[in-house]
PDB file of N, CA and C in Angstrom:
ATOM      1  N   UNK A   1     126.555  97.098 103.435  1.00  0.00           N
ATOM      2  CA  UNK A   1     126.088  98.235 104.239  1.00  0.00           C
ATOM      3  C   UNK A   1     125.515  99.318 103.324  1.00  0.00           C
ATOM      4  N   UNK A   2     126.100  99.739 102.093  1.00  0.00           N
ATOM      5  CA  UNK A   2     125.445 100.850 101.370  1.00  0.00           C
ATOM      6  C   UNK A   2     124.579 100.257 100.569  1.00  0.00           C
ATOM      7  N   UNK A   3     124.201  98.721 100.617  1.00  0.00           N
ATOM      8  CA  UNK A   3     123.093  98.416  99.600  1.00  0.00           C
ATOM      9  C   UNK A   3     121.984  98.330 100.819  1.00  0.00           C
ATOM     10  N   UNK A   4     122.085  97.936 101.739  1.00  0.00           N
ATOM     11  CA  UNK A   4     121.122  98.263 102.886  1.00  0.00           C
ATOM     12  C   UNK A   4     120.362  99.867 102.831  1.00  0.00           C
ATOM     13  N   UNK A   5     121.191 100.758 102.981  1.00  0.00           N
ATOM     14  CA  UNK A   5     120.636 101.946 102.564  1.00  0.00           C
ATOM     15  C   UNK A   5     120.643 102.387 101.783  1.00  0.00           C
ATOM     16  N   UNK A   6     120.629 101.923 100.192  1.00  0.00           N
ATOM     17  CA  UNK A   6     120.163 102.283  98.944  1.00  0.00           C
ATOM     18  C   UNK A   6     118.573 101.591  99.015  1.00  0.00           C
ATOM     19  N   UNK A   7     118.180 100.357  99.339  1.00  0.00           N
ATOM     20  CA  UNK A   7     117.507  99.679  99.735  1.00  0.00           C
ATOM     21  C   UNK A   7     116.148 100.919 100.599  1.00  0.00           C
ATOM     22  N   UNK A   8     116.943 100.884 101.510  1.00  0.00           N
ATOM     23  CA  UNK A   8     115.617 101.323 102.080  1.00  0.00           C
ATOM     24  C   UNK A   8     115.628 102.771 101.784  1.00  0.00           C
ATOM     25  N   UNK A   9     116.258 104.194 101.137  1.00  0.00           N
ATOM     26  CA  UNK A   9     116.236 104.961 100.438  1.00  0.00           C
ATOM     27  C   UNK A   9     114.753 104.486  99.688  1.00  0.00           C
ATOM     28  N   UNK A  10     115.005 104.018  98.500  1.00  0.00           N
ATOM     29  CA  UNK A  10     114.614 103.224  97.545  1.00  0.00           C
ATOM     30  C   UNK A  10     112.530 103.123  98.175  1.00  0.00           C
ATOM     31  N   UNK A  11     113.001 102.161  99.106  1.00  0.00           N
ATOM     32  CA  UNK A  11     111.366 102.561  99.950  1.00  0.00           C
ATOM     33  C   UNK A  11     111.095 102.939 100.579  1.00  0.00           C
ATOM     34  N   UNK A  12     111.634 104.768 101.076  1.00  0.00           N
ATOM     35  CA  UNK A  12     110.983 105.885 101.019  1.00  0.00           C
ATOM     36  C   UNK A  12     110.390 106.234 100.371  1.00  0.00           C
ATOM     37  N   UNK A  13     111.066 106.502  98.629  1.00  0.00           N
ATOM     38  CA  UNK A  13     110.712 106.936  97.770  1.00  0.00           C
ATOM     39  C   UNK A  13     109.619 106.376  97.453  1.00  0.00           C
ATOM     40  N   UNK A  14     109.303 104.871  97.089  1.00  0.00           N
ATOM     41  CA  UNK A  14     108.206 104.239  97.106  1.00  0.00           C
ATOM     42  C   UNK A  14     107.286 104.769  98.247  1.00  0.00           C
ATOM     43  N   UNK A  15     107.263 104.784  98.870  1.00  0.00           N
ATOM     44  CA  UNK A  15     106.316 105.079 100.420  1.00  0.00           C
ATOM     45  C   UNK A  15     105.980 106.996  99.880  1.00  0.00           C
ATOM     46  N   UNK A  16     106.533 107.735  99.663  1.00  0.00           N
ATOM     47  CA  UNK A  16     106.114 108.649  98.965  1.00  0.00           C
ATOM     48  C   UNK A  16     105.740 109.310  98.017  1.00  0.00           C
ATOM     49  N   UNK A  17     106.012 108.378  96.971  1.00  0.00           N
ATOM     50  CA  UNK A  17     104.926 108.512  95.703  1.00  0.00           C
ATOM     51  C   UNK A  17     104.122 107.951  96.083  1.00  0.00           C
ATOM     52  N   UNK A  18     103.359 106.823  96.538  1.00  0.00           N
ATOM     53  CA  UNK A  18     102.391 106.226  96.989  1.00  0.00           C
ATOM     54  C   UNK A  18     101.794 107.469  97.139  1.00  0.00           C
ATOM     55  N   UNK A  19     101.902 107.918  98.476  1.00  0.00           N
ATOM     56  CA  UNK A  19     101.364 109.091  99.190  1.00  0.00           C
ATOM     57  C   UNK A  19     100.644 110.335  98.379  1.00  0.00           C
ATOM     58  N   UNK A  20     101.909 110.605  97.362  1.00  0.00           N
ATOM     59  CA  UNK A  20     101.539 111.638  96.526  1.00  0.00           C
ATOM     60  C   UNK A  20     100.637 111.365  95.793  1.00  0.00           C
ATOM     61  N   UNK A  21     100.804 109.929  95.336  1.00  0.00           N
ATOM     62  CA  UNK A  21      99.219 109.399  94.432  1.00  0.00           C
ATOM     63  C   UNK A  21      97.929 109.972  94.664  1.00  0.00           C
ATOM     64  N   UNK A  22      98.242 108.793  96.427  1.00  0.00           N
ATOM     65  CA  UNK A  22      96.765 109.056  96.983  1.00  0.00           C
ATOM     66  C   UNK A  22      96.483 110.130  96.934  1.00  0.00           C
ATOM     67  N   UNK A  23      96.833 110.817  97.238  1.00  0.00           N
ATOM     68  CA  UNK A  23      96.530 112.381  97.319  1.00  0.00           C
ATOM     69  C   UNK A  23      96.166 113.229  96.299  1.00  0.00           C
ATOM     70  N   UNK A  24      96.625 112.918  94.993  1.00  0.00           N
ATOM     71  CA  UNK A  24      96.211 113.410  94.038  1.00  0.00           C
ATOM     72  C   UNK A  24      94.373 112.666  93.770  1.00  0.00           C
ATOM     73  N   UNK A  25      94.833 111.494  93.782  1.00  0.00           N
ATOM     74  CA  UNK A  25      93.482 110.736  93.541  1.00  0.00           C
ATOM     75  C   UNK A  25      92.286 111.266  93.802  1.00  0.00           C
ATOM     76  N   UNK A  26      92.533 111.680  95.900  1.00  0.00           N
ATOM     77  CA  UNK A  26      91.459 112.067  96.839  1.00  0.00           C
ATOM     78  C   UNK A  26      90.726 113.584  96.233  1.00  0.00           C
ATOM     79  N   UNK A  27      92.029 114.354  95.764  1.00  0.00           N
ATOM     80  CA  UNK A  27      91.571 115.921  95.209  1.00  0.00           C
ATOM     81  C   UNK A  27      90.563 115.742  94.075  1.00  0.00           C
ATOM     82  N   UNK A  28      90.908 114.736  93.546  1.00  0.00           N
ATOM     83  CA  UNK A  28      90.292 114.715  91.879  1.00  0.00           C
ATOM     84  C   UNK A  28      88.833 113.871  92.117  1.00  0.00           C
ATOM     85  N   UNK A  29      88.791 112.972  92.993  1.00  0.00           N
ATOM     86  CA  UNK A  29      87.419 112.704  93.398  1.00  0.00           C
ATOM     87  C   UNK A  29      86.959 113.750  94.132  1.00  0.00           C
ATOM     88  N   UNK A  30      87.370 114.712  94.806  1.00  0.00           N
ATOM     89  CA  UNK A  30      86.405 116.039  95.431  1.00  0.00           C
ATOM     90  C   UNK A  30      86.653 116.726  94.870  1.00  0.00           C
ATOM     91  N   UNK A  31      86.777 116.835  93.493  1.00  0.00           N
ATOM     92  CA  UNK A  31      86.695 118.368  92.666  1.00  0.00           C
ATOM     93  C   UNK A  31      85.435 117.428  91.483  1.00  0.00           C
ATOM     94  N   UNK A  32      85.635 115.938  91.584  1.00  0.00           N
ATOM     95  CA  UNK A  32      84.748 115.156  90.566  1.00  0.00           C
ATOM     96  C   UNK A  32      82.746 116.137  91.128  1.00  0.00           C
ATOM     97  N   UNK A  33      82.969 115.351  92.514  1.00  0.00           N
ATOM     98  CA  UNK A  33      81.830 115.111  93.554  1.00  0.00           C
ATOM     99  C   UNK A  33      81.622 116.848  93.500  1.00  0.00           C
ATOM    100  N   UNK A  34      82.344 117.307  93.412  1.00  0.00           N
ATOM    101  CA  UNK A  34      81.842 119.436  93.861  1.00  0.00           C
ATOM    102  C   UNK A  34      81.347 120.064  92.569  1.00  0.00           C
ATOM    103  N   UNK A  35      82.330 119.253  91.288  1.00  0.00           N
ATOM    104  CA  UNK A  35      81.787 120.161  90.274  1.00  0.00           C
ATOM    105  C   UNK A  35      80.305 119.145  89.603  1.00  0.00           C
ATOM    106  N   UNK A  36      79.919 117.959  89.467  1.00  0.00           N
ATOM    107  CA  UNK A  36      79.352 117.524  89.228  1.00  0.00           C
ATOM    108  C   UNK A  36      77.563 117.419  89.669  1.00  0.00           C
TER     109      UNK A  36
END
């Protein structure tokens, strides 16, 4: 039972760095595309 929800804890965290990636990524291609 607590490795079940270490488990999926675990891919939140995954599921939100993802997120944070993308997101960084998207800024840095529209600051690429604005200042260029």
């Amino acid at each position: 039972m607590l490795q079940g929800r270490n488990e999926r804890r675990i891919v939140t965290m995954l599921e939100f760095a993802w997120l944070c990636y993308a997101k960084i990524r998207k800024v840095k291609y529209v600051l690429n595309r604005i200042t260029s």
